[in-house]
Protein backbone atom coordinates (compact mmCIF):
# COMPACT_ATOMS: atom_id res chain seq x y z
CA UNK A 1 175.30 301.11 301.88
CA UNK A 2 175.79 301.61 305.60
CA UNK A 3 177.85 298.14 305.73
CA UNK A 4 180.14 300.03 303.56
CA UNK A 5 180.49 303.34 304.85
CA UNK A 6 180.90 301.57 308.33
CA UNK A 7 183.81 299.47 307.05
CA UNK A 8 185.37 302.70 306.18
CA UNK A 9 184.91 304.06 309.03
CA UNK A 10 186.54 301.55 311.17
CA UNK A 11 189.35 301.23 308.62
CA UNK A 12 190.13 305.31 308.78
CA UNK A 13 189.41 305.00 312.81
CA UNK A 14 191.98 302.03 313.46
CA UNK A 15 194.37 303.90 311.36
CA UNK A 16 194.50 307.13 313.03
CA UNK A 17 194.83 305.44 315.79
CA UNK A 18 197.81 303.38 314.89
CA UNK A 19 199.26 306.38 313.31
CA UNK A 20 198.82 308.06 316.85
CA UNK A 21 200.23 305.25 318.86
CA UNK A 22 203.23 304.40 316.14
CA UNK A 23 203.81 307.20 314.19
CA UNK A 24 203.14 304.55 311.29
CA UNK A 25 200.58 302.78 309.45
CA UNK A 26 201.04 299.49 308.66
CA UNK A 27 199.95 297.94 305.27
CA UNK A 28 197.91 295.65 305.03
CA UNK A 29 196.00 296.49 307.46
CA UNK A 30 196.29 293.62 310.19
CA UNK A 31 192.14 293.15 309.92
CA UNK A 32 191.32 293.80 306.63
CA UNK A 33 189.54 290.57 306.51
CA UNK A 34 187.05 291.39 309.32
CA UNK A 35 186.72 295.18 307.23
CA UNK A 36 185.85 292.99 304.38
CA UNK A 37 183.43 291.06 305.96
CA UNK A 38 181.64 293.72 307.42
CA UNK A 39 181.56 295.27 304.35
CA UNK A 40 179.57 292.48 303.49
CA UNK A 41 177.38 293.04 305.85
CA UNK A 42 178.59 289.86 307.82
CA UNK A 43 178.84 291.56 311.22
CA UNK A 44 175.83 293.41 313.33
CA UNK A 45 175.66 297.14 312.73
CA UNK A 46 175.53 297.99 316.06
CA UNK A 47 178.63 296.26 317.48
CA UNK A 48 180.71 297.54 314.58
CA UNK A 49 179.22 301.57 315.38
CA UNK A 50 179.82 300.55 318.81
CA UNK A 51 183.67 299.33 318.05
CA UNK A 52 184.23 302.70 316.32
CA UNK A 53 182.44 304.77 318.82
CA UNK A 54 185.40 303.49 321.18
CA UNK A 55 188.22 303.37 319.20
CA UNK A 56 187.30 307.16 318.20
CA UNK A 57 187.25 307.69 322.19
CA UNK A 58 190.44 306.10 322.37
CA UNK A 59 191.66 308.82 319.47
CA UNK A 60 190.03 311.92 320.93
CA UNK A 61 192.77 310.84 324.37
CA UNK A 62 196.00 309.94 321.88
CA UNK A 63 195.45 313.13 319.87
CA UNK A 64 195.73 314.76 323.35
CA UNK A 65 199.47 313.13 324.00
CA UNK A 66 200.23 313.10 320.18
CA UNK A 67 203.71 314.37 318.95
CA UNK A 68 202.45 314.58 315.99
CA UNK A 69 202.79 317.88 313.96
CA UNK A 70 199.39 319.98 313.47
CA UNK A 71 200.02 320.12 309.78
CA UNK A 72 202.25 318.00 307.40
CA UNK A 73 205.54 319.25 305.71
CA UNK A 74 204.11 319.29 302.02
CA UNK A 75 207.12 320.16 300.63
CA UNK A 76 209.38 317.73 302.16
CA UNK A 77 206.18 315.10 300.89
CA UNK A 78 206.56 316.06 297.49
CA UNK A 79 210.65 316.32 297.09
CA UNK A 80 210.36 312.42 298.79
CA UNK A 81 207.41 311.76 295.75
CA UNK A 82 209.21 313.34 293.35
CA UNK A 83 212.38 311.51 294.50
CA UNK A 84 210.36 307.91 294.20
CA UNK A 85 208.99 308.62 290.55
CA UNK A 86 212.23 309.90 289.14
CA UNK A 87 214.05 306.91 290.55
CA UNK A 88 211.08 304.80 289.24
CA UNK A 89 211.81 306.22 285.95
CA UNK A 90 215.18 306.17 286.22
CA UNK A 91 214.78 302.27 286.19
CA UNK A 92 212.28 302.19 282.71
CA UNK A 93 214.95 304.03 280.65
């Protein structure tokens, strides 16, 4: 279980912080395979908490110098989602 919740929590970690540093995430994620494999318990616990520990240190300083807005525009999200489906279903007729 902890392999698990670890690989999670490197995967949500490494994205915040590209989101903070890009204003993107990128998918795939560049190491999913090393997120796999600790999922599989493949890597030593402690490095990976370690490897979070700074990347979330990393985050606390971007969220600082972030641009970012404090909350997201849900209504501009879900005109753009409602935009995608229609045109999805647009296509199927």
């Amino acid at each position: 279980m902890i392999p698990k919740a670890l690989s999670h929590s490197l995967r949500i970690a490494e994205e915040v912080k590209e989101l903070l540093e890009t204003e993107f995430i990128n998918f795939p994620l560049k190491n999913a395979n090393y997120i796999r494999e600790i999922k599989e318990g493949k890597h030593n616990i402690e490095e990976v908490i370690d490897k979070v520990s700074d990347i979330l240190s990393e985050v606390d300083i971007l969220l600082l110098k972030s641009k970012l807005p404090e909350e997201a525009d849900k209504e501009k999200i879900e005109k753009y989602l409602l935009e995608i489906l229609y045109k999805e279903w647009e296509k199927e007729k």
